[in-house]
Protein backbone atom coordinates (compact mmCIF):
# COMPACT_ATOMS: atom_id res chain seq x y z
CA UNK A 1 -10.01 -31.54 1.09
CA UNK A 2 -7.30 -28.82 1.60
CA UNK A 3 -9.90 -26.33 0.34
CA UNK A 4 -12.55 -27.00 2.84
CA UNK A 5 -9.97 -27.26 6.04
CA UNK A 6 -8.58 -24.21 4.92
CA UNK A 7 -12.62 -22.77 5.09
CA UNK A 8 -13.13 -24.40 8.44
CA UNK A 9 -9.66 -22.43 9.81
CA UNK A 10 -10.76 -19.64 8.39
CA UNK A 11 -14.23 -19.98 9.81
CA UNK A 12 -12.61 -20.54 13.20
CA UNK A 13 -10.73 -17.31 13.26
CA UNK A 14 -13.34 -15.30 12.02
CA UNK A 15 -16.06 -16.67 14.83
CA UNK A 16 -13.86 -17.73 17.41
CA UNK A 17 -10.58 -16.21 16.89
CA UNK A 18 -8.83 -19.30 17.19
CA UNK A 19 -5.23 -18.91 17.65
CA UNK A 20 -4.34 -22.92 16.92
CA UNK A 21 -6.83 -22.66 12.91
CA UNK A 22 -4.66 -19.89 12.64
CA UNK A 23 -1.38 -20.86 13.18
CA UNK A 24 -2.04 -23.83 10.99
CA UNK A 25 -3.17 -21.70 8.38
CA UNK A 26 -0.16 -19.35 8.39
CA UNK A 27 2.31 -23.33 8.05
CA UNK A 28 0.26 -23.97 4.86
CA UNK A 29 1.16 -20.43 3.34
CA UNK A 30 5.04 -20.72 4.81
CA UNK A 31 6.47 -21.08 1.42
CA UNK A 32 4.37 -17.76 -0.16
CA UNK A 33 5.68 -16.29 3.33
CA UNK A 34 9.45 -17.47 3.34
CA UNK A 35 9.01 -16.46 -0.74
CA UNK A 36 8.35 -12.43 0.41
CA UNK A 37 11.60 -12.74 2.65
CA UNK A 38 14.53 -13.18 0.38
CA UNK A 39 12.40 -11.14 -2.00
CA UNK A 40 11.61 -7.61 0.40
CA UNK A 41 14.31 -6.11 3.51
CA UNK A 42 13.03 -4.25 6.24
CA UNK A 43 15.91 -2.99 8.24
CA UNK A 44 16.02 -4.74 11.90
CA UNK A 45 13.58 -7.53 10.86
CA UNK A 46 14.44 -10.70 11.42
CA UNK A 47 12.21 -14.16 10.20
CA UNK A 48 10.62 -14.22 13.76
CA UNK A 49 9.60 -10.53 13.06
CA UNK A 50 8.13 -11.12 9.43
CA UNK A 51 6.21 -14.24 10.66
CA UNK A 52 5.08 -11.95 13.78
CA UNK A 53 3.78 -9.52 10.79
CA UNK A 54 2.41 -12.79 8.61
CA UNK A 55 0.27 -14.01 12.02
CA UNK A 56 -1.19 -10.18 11.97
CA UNK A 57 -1.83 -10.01 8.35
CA UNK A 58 -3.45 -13.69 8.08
CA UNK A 59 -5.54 -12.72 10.89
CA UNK A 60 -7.01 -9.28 10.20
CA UNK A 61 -7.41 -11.04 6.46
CA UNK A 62 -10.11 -13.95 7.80
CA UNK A 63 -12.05 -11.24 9.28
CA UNK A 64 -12.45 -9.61 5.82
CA UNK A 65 -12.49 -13.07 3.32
CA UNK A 66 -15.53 -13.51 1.93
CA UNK A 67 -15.71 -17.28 -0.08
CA UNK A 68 -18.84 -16.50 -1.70
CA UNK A 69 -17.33 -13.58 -3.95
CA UNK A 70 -15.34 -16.57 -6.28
CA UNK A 71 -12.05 -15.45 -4.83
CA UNK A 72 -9.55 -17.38 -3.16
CA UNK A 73 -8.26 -16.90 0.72
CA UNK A 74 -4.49 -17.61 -0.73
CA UNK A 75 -4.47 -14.76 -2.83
CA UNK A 76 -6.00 -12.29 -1.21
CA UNK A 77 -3.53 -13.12 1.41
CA UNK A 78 -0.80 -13.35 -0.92
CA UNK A 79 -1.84 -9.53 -2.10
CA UNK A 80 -2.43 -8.34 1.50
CA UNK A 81 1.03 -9.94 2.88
CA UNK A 82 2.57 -7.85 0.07
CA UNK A 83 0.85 -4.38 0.42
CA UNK A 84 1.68 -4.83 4.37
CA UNK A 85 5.44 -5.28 3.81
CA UNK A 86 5.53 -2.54 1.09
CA UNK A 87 3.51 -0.27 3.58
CA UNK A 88 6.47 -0.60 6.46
CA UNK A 89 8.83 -0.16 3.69
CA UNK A 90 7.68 3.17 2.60
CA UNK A 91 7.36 3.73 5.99
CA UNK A 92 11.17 2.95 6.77
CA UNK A 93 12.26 5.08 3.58
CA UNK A 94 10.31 8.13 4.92
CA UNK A 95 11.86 8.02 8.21
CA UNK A 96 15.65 7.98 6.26
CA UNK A 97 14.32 10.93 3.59
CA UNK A 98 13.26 12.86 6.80
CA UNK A 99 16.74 12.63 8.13
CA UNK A 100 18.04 14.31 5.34
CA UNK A 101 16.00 17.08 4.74
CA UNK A 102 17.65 20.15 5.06
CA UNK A 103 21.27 18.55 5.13
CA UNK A 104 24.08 19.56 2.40
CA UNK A 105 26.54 17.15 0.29
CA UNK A 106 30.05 16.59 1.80
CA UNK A 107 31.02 16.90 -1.56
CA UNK A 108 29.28 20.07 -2.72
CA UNK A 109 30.55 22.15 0.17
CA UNK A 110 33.97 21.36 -0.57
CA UNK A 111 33.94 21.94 -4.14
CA UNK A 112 32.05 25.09 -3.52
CA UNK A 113 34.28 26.31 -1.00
CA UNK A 114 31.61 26.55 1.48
CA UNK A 115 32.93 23.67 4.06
CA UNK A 116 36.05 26.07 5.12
CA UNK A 117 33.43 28.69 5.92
CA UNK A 118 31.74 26.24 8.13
CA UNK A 119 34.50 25.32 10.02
CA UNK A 120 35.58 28.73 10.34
CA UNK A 121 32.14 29.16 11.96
CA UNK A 122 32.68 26.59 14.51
CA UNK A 123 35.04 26.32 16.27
CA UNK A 124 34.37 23.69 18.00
CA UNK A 125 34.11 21.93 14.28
CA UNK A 126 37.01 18.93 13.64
CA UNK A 127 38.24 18.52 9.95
CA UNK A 128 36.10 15.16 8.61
CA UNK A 129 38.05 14.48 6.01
CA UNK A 130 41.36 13.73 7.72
CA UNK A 131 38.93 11.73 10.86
CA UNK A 132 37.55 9.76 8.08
CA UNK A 133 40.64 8.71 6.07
CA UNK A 134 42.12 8.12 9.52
CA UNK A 135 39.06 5.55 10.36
CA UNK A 136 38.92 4.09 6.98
CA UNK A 137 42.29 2.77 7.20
CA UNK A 138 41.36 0.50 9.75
CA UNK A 139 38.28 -0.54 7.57
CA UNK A 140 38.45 -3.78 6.02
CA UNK A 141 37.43 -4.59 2.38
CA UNK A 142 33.40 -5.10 3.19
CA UNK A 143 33.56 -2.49 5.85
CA UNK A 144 34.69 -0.31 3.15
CA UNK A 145 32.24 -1.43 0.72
CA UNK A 146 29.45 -0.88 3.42
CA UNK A 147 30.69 2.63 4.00
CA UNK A 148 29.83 3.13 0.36
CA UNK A 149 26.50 1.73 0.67
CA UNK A 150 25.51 3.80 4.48
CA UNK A 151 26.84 7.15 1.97
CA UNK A 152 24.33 6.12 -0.80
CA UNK A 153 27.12 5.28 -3.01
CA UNK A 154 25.96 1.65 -3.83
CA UNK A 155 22.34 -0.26 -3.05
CA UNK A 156 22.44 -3.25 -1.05
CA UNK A 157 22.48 -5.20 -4.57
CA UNK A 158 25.88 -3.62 -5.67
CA UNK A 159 27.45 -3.79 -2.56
CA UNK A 160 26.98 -7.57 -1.75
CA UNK A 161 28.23 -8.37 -5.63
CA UNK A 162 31.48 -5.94 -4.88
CA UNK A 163 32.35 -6.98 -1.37
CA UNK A 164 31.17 -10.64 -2.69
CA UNK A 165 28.54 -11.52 0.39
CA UNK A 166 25.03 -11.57 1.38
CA UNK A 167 23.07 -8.86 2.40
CA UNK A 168 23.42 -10.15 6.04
CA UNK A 169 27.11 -9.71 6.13
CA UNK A 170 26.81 -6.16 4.55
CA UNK A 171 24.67 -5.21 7.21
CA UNK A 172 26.83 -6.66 9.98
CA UNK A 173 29.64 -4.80 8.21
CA UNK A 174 27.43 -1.31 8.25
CA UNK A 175 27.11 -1.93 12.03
CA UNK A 176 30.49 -2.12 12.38
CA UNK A 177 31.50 0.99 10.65
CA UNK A 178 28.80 2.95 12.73
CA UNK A 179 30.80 1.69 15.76
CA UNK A 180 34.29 2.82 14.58
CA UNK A 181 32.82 6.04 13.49
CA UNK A 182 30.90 6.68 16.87
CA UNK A 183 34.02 4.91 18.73
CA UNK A 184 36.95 7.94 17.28
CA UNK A 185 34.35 10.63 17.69
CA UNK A 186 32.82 9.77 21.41
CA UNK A 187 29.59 10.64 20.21
């Protein structure tokens, strides 16, 4: 029976685009769904954001399933979802290797001498290292950890196992060290 309602929503979208067949479709794959959240992290997105991007996916899938090949709506769905989400990943990661094109290590211009030639370029340039160690002190423990992790120091993995949390509470902590950083600077 759940087989041939599930053909009769999907029929519905496809002919009608009906937004109720379709919202009861996306409920019956909710676990496969809440599965691919605590499994993938996209940066900003929240659950009411991945289902937003389940409802899309489910959709523009209908209009392609085809019942007649032998395969089954569920995983083709399944396999869609997934190449969607790893799509605005890659995406996301892009953006972030963009960013740092072109930029040099903190650590490599010190050791090769090069930073004190920058500053003595500019001015208008304030020593980092003694603004930093002056903000980290008022870091706590996970804000510290999540410094380590914004650097590149530690994944998101590594970080919640050293600062002992959730990946929720190393983000909030990440936020919070942007603030203090963009707070003693005025940027």
């Amino acid at each position: 029976m759940k087989v041939e309602q599930e053909n009769q929503w999907i029929e519905l979208i496809k002919e009608h685009d009906d937004s109720i067949a379709l919202d009861r479709l996306v409920r019956r794959y909710r676990p496969m769904i809440d599965n691919m959240y605590t499994s993938y992290f996209i940066e900003g997105y929240d659950r009411n954001d991945w289902y937003q991007e389940a409802f899309l996916v489910c959709y523009q899938t209908c209009k392609l399933f085809d019942g007649n090949s032998g395969s089954k709506f569920g995983s083709f769905f399944k396999l869609k979802f997934q190449n969607h989400i790893i799509d605005i990943i890659r995406r996301e990661n892009a953006v972030k290797r963009k960013a740092n094109h072109g930029t040099e290590s903190y650590d490599e211009l010190l050791d090769n001498g090069k930073f004190d030639d920058k500053i003595a370029e500019n001015n208008d340039c304030v020593d980092m290292t003694n603004e930093l160690e002056k903000i980290m002190t008022r870091m706590s423990n996970i804000e510290l950890v999540a410094f380590q992790f914004l650097l590149g120091k530690l994944s998101m993995y590594d970080a919640c196992l050293k600062a002992r949390c959730n990946m929720k509470q190393i983000i909030q902590a990440t936020n919070r060290c942007k603030k203090k950083i963009k707070h003693d600077h005025k940027i």
